[in-house]
Protein backbone atom coordinates (compact mmCIF):
# COMPACT_ATOMS: atom_id res chain seq x y z
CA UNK A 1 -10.25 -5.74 21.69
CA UNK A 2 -8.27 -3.38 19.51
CA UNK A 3 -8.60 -2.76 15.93
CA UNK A 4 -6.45 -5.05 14.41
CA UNK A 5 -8.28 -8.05 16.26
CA UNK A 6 -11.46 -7.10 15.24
CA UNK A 7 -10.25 -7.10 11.74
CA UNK A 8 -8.51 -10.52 11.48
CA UNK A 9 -11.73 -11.86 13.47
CA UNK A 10 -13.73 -10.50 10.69
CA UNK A 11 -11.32 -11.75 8.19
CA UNK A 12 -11.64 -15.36 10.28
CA UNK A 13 -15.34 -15.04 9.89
CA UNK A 14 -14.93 -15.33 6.02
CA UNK A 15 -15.45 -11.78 5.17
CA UNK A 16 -12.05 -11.51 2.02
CA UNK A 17 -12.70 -8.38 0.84
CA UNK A 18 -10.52 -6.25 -0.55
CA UNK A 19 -11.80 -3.34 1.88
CA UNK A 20 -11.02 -5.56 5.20
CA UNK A 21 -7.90 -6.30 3.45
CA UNK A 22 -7.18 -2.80 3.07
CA UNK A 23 -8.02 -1.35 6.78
CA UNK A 24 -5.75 -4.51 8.22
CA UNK A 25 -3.00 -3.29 6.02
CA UNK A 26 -3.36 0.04 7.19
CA UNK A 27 -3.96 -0.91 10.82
CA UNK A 28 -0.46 -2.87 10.93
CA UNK A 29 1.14 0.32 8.91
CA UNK A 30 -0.05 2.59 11.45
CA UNK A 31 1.79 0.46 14.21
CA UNK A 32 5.00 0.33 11.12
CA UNK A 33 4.37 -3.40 11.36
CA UNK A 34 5.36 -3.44 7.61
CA UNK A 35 5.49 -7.32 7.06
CA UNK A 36 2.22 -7.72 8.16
CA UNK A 37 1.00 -4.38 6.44
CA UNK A 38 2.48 -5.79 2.94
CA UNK A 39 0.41 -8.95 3.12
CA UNK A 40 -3.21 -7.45 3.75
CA UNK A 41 -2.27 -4.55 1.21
CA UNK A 42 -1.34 -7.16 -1.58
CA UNK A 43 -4.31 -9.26 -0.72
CA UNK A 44 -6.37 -6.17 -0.91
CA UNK A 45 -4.78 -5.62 -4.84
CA UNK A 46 -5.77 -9.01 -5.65
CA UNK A 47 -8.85 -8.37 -5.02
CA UNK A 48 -9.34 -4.81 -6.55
CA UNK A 49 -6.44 -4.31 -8.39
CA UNK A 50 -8.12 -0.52 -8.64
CA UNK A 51 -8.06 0.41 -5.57
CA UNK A 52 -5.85 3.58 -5.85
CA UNK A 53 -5.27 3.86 -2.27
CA UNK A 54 -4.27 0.94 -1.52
CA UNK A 55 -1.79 1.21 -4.09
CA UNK A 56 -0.76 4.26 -2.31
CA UNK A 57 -0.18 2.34 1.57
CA UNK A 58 1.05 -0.43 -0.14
CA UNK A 59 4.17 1.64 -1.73
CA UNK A 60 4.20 3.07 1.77
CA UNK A 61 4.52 -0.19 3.80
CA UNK A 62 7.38 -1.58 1.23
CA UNK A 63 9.03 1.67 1.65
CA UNK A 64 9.23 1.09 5.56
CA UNK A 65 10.17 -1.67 5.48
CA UNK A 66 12.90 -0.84 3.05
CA UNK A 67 11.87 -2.34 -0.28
CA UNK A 68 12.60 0.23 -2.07
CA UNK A 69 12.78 -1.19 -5.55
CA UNK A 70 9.53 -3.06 -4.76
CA UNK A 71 8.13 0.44 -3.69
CA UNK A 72 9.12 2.36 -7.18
CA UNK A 73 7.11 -0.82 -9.15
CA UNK A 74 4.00 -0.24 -6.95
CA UNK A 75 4.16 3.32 -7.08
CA UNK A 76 4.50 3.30 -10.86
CA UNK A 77 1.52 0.88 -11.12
CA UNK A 78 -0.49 2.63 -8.68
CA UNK A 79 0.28 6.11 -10.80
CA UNK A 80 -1.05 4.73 -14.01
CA UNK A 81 -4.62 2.81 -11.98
CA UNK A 82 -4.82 6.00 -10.36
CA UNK A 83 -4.83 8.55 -13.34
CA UNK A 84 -7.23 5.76 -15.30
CA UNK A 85 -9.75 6.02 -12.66
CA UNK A 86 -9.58 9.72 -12.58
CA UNK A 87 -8.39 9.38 -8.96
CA UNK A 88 -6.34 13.07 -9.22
CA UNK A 89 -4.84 13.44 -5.28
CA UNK A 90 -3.77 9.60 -5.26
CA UNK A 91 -2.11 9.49 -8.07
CA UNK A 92 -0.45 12.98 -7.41
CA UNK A 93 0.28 11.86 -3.72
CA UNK A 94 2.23 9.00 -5.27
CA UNK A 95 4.31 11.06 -8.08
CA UNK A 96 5.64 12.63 -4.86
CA UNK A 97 6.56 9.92 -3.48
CA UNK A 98 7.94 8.10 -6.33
CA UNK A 99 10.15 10.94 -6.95
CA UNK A 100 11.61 11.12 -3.12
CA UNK A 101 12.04 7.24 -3.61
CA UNK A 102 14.53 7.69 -7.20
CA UNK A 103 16.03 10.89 -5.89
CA UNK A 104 17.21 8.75 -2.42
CA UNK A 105 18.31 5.67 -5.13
CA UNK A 106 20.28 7.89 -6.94
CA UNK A 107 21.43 9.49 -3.85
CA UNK A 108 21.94 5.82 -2.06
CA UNK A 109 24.32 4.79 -5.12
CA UNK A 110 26.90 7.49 -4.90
């Protein structure tokens, strides 16, 4: 069984956690299934909406899958959780990314 089954078997069991949430989402980004990968990673938020790196995948996934605008909101959420918790790399990790994302809008809109 790979990963990903073990997960959603786990998930089937009744474990809705925000971490099983979290390793789906990244499971399905790691094989760019970005859909899938945007579900788990939300799910994960609802449950800890403080979970800096999830923020950090879920900007990711909605990047891939070319929701861009929907990537600068998370990224700008996930900045401001991030910094609040103290979290210093995640939050940096997603300034960089947030700026790549506004310089290719601006770039996009020429």
């Amino acid at each position: 069984m790979d990963i990903i089954e073990n997960l959603k078997t786990l998930l089937a069991q009744g474990q809705d956690n925000s971490v099983l949430h979290f390793s789906l989402g990244n499971a399905y980004l790691n094989e760019k299934k970005y859909p899938q990968a945007i579900k788990h990673f939300f799910r994960a938020l609802e449950l800890n909406p403080e979970y800096s790196v999830a923020w950090k995948l879920y900007g990711k996934a909605l990047t891939g899958n070319s929701q861009i605008d929907e990537a600068i909101i998370v990224y700008e959420k996930g900045i401001l959780v991030a910094e609040k918790k103290g979290d210093i790399q995640a939050a940096k990790e997603m300034k960089v990314f947030l700026k790549r994302l506004k310089k290719q809008q601006v770039e996009g809109s020429r």
